[in-house]
Structures are given as structure tokens and as C-alpha cells.
N, C-alpha and C. Protein backbone atom coordinates (compact mmCIF):
# COMPACT_ATOMS: atom_id res chain seq x y z
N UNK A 1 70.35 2.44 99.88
CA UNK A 1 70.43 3.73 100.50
C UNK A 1 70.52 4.79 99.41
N UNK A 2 69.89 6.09 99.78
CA UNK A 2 69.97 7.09 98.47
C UNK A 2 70.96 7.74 98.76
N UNK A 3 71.40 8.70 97.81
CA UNK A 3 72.53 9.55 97.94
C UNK A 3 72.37 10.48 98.93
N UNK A 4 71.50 11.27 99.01
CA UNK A 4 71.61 12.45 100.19
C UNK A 4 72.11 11.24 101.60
N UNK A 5 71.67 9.95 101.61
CA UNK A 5 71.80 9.88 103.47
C UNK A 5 73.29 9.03 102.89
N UNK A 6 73.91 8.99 102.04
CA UNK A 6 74.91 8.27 102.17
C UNK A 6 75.94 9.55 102.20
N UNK A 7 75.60 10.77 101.49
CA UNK A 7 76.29 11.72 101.55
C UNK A 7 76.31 12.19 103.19
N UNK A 8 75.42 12.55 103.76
CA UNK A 8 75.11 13.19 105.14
C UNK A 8 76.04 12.01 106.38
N UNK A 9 75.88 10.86 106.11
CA UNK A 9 76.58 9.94 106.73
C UNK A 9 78.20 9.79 106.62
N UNK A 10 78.75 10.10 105.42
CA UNK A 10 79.90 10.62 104.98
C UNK A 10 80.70 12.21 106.23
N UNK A 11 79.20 12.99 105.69
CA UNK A 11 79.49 14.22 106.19
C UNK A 11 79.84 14.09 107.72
N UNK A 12 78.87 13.28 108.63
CA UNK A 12 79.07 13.32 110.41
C UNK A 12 80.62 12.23 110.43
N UNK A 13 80.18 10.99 109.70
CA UNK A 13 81.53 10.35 109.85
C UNK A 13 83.35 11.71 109.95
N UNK A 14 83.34 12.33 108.78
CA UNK A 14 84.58 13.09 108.75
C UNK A 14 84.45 14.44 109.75
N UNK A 15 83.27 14.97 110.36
CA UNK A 15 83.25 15.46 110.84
C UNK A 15 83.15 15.26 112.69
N UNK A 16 83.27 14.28 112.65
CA UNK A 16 83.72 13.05 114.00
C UNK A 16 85.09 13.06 114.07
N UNK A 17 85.86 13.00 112.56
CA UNK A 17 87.42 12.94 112.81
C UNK A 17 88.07 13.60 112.76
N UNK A 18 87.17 14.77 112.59
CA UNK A 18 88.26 15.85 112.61
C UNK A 18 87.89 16.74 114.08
N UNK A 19 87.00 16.53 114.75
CA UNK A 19 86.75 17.76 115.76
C UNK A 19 87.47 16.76 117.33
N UNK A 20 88.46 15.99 116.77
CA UNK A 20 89.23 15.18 118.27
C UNK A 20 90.06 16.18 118.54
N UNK A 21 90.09 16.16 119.93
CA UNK A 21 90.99 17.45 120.49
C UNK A 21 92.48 17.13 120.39
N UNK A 22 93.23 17.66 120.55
CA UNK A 22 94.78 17.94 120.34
C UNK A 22 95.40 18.51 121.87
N UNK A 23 95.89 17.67 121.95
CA UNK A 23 96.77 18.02 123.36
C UNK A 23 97.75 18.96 123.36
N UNK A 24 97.92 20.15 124.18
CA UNK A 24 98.67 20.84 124.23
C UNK A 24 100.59 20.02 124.50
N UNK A 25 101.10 20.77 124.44
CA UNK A 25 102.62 20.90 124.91
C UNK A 25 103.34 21.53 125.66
N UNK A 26 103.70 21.35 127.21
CA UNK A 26 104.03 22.22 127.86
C UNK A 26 105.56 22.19 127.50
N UNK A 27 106.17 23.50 128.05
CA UNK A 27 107.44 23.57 128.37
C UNK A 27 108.35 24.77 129.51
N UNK A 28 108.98 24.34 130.26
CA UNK A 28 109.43 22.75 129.81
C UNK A 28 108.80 21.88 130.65
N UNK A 29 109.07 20.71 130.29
CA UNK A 29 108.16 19.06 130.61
C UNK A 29 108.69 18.79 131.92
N UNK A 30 107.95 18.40 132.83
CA UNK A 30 108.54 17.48 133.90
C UNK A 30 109.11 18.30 134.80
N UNK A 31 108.43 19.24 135.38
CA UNK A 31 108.66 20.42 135.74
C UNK A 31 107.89 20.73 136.91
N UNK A 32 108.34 21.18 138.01
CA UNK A 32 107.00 21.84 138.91
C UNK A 32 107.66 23.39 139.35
N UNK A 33 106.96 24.31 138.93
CA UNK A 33 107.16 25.48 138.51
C UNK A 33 106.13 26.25 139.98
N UNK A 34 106.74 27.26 140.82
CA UNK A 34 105.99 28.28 141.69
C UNK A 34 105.12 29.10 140.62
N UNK A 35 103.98 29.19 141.87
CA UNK A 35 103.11 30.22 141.37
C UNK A 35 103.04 31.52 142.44
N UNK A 36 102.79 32.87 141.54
CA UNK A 36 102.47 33.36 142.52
C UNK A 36 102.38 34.35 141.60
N UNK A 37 101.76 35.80 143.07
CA UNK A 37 100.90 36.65 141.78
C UNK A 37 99.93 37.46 142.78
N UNK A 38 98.93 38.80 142.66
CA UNK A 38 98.06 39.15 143.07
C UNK A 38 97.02 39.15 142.47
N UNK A 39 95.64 38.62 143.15
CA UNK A 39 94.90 38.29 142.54
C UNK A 39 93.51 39.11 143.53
N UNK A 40 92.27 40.16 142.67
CA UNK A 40 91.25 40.77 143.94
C UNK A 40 90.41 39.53 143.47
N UNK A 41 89.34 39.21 144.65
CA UNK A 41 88.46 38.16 144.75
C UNK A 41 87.12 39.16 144.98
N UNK A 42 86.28 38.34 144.49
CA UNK A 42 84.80 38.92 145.15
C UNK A 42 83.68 37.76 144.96
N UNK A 43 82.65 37.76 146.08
CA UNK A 43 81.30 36.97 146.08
C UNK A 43 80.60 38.20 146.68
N UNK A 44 79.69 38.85 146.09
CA UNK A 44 78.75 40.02 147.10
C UNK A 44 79.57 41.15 147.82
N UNK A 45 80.54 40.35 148.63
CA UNK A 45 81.63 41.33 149.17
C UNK A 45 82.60 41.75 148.51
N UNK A 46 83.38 43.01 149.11
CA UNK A 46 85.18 43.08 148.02
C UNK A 46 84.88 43.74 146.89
N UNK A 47 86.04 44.02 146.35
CA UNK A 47 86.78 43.35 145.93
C UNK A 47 87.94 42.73 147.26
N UNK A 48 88.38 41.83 147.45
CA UNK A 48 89.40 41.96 148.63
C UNK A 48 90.95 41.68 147.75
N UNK A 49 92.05 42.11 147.98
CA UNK A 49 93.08 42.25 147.85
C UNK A 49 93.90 41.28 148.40
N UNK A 50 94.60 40.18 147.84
CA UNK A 50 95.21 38.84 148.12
C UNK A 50 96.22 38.68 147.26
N UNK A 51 97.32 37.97 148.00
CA UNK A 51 98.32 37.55 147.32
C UNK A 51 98.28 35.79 147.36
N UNK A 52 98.76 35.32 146.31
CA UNK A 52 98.06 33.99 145.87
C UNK A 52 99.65 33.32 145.59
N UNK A 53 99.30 31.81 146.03
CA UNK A 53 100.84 30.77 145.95
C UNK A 53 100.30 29.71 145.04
N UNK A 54 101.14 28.77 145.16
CA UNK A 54 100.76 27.17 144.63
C UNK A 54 101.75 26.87 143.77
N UNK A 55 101.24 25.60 143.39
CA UNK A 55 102.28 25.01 142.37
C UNK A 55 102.06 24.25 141.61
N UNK A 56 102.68 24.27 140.16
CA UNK A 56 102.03 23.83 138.88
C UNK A 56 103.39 22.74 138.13
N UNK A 57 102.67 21.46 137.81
CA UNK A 57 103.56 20.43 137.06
C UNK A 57 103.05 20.13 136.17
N UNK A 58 104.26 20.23 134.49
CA UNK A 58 103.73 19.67 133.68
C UNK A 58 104.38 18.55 133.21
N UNK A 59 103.26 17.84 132.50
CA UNK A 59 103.53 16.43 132.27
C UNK A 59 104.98 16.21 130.82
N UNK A 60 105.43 15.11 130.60
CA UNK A 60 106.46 14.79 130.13
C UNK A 60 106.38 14.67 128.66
N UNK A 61 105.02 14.66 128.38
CA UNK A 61 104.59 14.71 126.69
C UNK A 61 103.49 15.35 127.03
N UNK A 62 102.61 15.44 125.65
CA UNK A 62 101.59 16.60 125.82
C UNK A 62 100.71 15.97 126.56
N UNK A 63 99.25 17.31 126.88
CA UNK A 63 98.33 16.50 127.80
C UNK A 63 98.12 18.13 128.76
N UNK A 64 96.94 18.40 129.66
CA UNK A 64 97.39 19.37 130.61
C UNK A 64 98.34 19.22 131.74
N UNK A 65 98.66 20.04 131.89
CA UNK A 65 99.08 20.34 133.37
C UNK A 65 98.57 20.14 134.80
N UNK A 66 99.18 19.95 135.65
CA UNK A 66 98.60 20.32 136.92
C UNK A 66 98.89 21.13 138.31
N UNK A 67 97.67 21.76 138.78
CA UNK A 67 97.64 22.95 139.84
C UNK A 67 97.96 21.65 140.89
N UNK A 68 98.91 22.10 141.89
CA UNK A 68 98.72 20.64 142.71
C UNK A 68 98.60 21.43 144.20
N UNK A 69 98.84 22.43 144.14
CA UNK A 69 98.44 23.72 145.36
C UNK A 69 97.85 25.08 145.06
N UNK A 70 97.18 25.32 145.87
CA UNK A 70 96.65 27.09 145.37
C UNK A 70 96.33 27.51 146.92
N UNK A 71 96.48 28.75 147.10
CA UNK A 71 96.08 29.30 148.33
C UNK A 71 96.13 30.55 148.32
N UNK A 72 95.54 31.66 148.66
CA UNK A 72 95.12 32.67 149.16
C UNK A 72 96.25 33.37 150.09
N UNK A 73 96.99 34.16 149.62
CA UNK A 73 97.80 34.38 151.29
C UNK A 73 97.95 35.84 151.69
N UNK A 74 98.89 36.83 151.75
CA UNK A 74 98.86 37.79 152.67
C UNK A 74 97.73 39.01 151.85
N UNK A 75 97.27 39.93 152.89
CA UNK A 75 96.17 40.72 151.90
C UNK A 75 95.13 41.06 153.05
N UNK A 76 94.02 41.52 152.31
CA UNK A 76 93.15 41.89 153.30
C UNK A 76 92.82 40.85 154.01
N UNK A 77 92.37 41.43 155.14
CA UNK A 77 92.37 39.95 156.44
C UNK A 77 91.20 38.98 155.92
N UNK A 78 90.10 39.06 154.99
CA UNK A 78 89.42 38.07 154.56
C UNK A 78 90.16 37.14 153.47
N UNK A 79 91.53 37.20 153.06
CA UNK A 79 91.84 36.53 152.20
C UNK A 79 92.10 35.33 152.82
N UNK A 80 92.45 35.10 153.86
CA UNK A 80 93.11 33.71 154.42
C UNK A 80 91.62 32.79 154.91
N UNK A 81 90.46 33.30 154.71
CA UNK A 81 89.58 32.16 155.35
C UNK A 81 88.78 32.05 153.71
N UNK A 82 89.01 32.63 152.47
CA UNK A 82 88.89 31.93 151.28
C UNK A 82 89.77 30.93 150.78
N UNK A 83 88.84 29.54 150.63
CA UNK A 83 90.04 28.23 150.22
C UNK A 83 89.63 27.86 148.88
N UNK A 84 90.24 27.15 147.98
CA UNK A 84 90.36 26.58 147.24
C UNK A 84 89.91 24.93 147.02
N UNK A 85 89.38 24.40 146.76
CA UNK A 85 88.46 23.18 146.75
C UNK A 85 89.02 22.46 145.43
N UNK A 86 88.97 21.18 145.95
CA UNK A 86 88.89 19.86 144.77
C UNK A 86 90.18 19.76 143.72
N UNK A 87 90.86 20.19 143.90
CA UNK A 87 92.69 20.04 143.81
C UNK A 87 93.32 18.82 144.30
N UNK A 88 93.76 18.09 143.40
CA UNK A 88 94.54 18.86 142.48
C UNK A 88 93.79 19.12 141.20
N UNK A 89 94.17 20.54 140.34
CA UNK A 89 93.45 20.70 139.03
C UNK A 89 94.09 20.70 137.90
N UNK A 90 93.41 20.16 136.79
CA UNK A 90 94.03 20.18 135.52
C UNK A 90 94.16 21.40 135.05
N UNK A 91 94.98 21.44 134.13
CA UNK A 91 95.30 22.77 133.94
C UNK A 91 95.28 22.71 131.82
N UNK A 92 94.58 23.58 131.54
CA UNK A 92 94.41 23.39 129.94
C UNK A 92 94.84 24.04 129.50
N UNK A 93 95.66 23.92 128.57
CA UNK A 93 96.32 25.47 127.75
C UNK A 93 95.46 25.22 126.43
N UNK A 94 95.26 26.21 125.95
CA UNK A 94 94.18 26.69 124.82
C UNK A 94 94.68 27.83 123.86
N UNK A 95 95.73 27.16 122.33
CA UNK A 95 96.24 27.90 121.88
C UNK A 95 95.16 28.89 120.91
N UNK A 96 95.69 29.97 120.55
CA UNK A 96 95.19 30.88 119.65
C UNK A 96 95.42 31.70 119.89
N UNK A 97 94.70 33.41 119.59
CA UNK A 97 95.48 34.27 119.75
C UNK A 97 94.14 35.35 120.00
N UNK A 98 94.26 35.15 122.09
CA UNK A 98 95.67 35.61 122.80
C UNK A 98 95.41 33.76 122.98
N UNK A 99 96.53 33.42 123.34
CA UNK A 99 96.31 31.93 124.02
C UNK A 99 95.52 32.26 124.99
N UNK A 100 95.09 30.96 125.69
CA UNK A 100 94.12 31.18 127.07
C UNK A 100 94.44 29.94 127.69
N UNK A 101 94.28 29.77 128.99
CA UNK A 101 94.81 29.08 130.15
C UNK A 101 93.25 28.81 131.19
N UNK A 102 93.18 27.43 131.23
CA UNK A 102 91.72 27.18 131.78
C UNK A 102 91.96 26.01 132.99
N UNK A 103 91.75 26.72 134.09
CA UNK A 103 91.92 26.04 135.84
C UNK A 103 90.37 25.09 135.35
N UNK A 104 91.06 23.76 135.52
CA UNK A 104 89.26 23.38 135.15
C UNK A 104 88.71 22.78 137.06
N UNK A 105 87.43 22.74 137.08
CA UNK A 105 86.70 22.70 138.11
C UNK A 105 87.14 23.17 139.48
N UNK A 106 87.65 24.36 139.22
CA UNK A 106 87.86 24.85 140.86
C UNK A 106 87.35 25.20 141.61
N UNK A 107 86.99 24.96 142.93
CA UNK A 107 86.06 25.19 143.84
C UNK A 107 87.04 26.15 144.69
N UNK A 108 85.98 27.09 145.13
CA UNK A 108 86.45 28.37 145.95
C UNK A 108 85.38 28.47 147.33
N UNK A 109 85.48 28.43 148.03
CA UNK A 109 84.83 28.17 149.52
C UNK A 109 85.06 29.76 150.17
N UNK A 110 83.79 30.25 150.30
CA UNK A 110 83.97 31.83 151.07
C UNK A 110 83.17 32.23 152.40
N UNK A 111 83.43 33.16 152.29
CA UNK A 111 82.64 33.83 153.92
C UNK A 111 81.04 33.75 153.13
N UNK A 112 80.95 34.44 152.16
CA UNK A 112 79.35 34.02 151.39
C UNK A 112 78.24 33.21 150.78
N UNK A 113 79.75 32.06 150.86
CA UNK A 113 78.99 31.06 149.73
C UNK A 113 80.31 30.71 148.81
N UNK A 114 79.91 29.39 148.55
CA UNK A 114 80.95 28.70 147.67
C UNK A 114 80.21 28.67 146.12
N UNK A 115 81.44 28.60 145.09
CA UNK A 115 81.40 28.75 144.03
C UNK A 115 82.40 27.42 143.13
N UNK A 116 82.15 27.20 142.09
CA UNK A 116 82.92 25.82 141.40
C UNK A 116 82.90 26.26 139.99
N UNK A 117 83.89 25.86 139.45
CA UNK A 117 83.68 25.73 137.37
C UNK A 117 85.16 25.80 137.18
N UNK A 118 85.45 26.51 135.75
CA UNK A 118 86.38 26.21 135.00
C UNK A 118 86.99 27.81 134.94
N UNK A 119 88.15 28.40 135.65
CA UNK A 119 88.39 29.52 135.67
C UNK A 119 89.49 30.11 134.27
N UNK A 120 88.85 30.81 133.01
CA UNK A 120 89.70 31.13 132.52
C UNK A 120 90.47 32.50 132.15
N UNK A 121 91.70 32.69 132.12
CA UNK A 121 92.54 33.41 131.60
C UNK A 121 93.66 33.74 130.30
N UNK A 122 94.16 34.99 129.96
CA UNK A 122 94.72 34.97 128.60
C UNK A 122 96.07 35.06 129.26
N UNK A 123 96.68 33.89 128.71
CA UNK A 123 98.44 33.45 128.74
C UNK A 123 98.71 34.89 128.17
N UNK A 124 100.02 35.71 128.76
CA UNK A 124 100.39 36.77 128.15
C UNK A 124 101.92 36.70 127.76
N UNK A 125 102.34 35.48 128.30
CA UNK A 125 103.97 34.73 128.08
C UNK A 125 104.43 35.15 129.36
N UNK A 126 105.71 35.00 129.24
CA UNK A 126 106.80 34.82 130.15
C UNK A 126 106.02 33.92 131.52
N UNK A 127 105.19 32.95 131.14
CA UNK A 127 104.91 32.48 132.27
C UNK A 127 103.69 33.46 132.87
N UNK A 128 103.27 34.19 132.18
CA UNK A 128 101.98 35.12 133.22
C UNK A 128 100.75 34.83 132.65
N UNK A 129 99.58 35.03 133.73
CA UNK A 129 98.38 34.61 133.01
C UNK A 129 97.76 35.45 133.56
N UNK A 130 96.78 36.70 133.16
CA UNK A 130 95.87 37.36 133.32
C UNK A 130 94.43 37.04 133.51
N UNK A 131 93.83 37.60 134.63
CA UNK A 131 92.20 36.87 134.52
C UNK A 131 91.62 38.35 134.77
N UNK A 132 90.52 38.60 133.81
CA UNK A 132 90.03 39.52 134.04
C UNK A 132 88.21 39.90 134.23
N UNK A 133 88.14 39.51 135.30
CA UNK A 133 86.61 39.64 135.29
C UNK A 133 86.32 37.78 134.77
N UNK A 134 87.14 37.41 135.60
CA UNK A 134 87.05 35.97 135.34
C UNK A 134 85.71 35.16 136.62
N UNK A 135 84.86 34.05 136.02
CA UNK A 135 84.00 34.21 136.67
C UNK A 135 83.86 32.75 137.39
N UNK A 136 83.10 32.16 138.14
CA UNK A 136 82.54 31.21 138.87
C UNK A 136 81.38 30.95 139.19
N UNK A 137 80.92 29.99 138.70
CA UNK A 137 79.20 30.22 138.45
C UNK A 137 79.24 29.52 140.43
N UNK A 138 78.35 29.98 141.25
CA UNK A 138 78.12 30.02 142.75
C UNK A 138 77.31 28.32 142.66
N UNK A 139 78.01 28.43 143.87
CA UNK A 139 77.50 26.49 144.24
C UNK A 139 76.13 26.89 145.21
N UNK A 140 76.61 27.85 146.19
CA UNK A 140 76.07 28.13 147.59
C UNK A 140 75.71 29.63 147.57
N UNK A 141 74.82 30.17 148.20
CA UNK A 141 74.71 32.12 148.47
C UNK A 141 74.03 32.51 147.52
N UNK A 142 74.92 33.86 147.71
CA UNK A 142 73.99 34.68 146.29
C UNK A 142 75.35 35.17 145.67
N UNK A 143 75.54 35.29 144.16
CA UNK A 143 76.31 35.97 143.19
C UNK A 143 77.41 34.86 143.05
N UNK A 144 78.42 34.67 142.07
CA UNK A 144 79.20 33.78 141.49
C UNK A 144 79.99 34.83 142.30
N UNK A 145 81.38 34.16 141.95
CA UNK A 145 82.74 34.48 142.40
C UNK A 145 83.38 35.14 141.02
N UNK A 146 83.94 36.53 141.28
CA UNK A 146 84.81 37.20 140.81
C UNK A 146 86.12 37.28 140.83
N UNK A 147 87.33 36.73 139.70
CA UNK A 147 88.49 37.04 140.09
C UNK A 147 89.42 38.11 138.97
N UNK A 148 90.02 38.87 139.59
CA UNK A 148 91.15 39.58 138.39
C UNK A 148 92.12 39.67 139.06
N UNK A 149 93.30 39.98 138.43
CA UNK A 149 94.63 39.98 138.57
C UNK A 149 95.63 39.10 137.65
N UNK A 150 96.98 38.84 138.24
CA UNK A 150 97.67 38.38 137.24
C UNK A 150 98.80 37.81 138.12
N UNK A 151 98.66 36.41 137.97
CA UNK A 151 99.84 35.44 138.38
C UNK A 151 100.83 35.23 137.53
N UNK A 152 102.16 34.46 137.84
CA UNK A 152 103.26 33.86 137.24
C UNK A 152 103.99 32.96 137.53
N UNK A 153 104.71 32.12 136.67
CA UNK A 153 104.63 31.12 137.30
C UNK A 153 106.84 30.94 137.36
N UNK A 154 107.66 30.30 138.20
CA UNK A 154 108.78 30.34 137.50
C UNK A 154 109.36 29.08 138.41
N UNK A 155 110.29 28.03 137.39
CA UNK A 155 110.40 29.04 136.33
C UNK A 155 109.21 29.31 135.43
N UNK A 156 109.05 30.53 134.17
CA UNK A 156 108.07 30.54 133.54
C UNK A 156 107.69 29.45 132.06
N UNK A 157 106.54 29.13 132.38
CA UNK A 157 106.00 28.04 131.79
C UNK A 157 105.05 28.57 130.11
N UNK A 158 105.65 27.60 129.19
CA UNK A 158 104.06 28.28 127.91
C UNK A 158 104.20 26.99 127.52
N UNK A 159 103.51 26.91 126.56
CA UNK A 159 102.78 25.74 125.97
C UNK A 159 102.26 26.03 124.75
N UNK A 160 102.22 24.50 123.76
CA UNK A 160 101.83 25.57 122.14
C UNK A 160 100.80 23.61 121.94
């Protein structure tokens, strides 16, 4: 073998061992923490105005989290016939700076058309997570799903 492919083979080998992901750390561990929060929604319609529940457990060593409820609740009268799909969800914390917080594959079911993916937001501490112009690529209809606002969770939860 010549040097360039023993070098280049070198190169993917260490670069295989170093790009393994790293599990976050919640705290605290072993925990199932309320959510709640206002959050506007939109598919085509809305923005509509909703107040949002559920509940989030994290695991006992690192690893994500999990959404094990979410729901839609008091607000404009279209908030209660938007649901939440394919829950329970993992929940990723994603350090750096701002940290970010990633609902992975959530499905959202609407009056327009349903929407699915990975919803993310910037952790702002004390347990709050901001989504702003956070998006949902559309399963069904026309236009993805829009969300902003800002939940919390308590007690309040971070992770490093």
C-alpha cells in the first residue's frame, strides 16, 4: 500500500472516532417534571393562541429525555382539535451556546393537514425553552406547521 491511501485510511479511521455522539446529562435524574407554557400554532391558518401541558422524564444517567404527554389546551377554540402524534418523544438536549432542546419526530394532526419532524428550541434555563418560528416539514395539506412561544418545565430541568 502507498503512503497517501495508508495516510487517508488513518485519516477516516480517527475521524470515525471522534465524531461518536456524547450523551447529554439531565438534571435532576429520575424525575418527571410538568410542562407547561403558551405556545401560537399555525398550518395556513392562525396564528391560534394555546396553552400547552405534558410531561417530561429524565433518565437516571445520561441519554435523552422523554415527552411522555403533550396537549394543546385552553385558547382559541381551534386549539383543542390540534393533537400531537407518535409519543412518547425523545427529547435531546444539544449543548452550546445558546443550548438547544430538540422534540424529535413529533407529529401534529390539524384542521389542515398534518405535519411530523424534529421540533427545535433554545434552552434559556430555569427550565424554559423558547421556539421561535420553529418549523414542521407537513405530512398532509399545504404549508408545514408553525410554532412560537415558550414553555417550562417544573420542577425546572437543564442538562449539560
Amino acid at each position: 500500500m502507498n503512503k497517501i491511501a495508508m495516510i487517508a485510511m488513518g485519516a477516516f479511521a480517527t475521524m470515525g472516532m471522534t465524531t461518536a455522539a456524547t450523551a447529554e446529562t439531565w438534571t435532576p435524574a429520575s424525575t418527571t417534571s410538568s410542562l407547561s407554557g403558551a405556545l401560537q400554532v399555525s398550518k395556513l391558518l392562525g396564528p391560534f393562541n394555546c396553552g400547552v401541558s405534558g410531561s417530561i422524564t429524565t433518565p437516571a444517567g445520561s441519554g435523552n429525555a422523554s415527552l411522555t404527554s403533550l396537549a394543546l389546551t385552553a385558547g382559541d377554540s381551534t386549539c383543542t382539535s390540534i393533537t400531537f402524534t407518535g409519543g412518547p418523544w425523545a427529547v435531546e438536549g444539544v449543548p452550546g451556546s445558546p443550548k438547544k432542546v430538540k422534540i424529535k419526530n413529533l407529529g401534529v394532526t390539524g384542521i389542515t393537514g398534518n405535519c411530523k419532524g424534529d421540533l427545535e428550541g433554545t434552552y434559556l434555563g430555569g427550565g424554559q425553552i423558547q421556539f421561535v418560528n420553529a418549523t414542521l416539514p407537513r405530512t398532509s395539506g399545504l404549508g408545514d406547521c408553525k410554532i412560537n412561544g415558550t414553555i417550562a418545565t417544573s420542577p425546572a430541568l437543564d442538562f449539560s
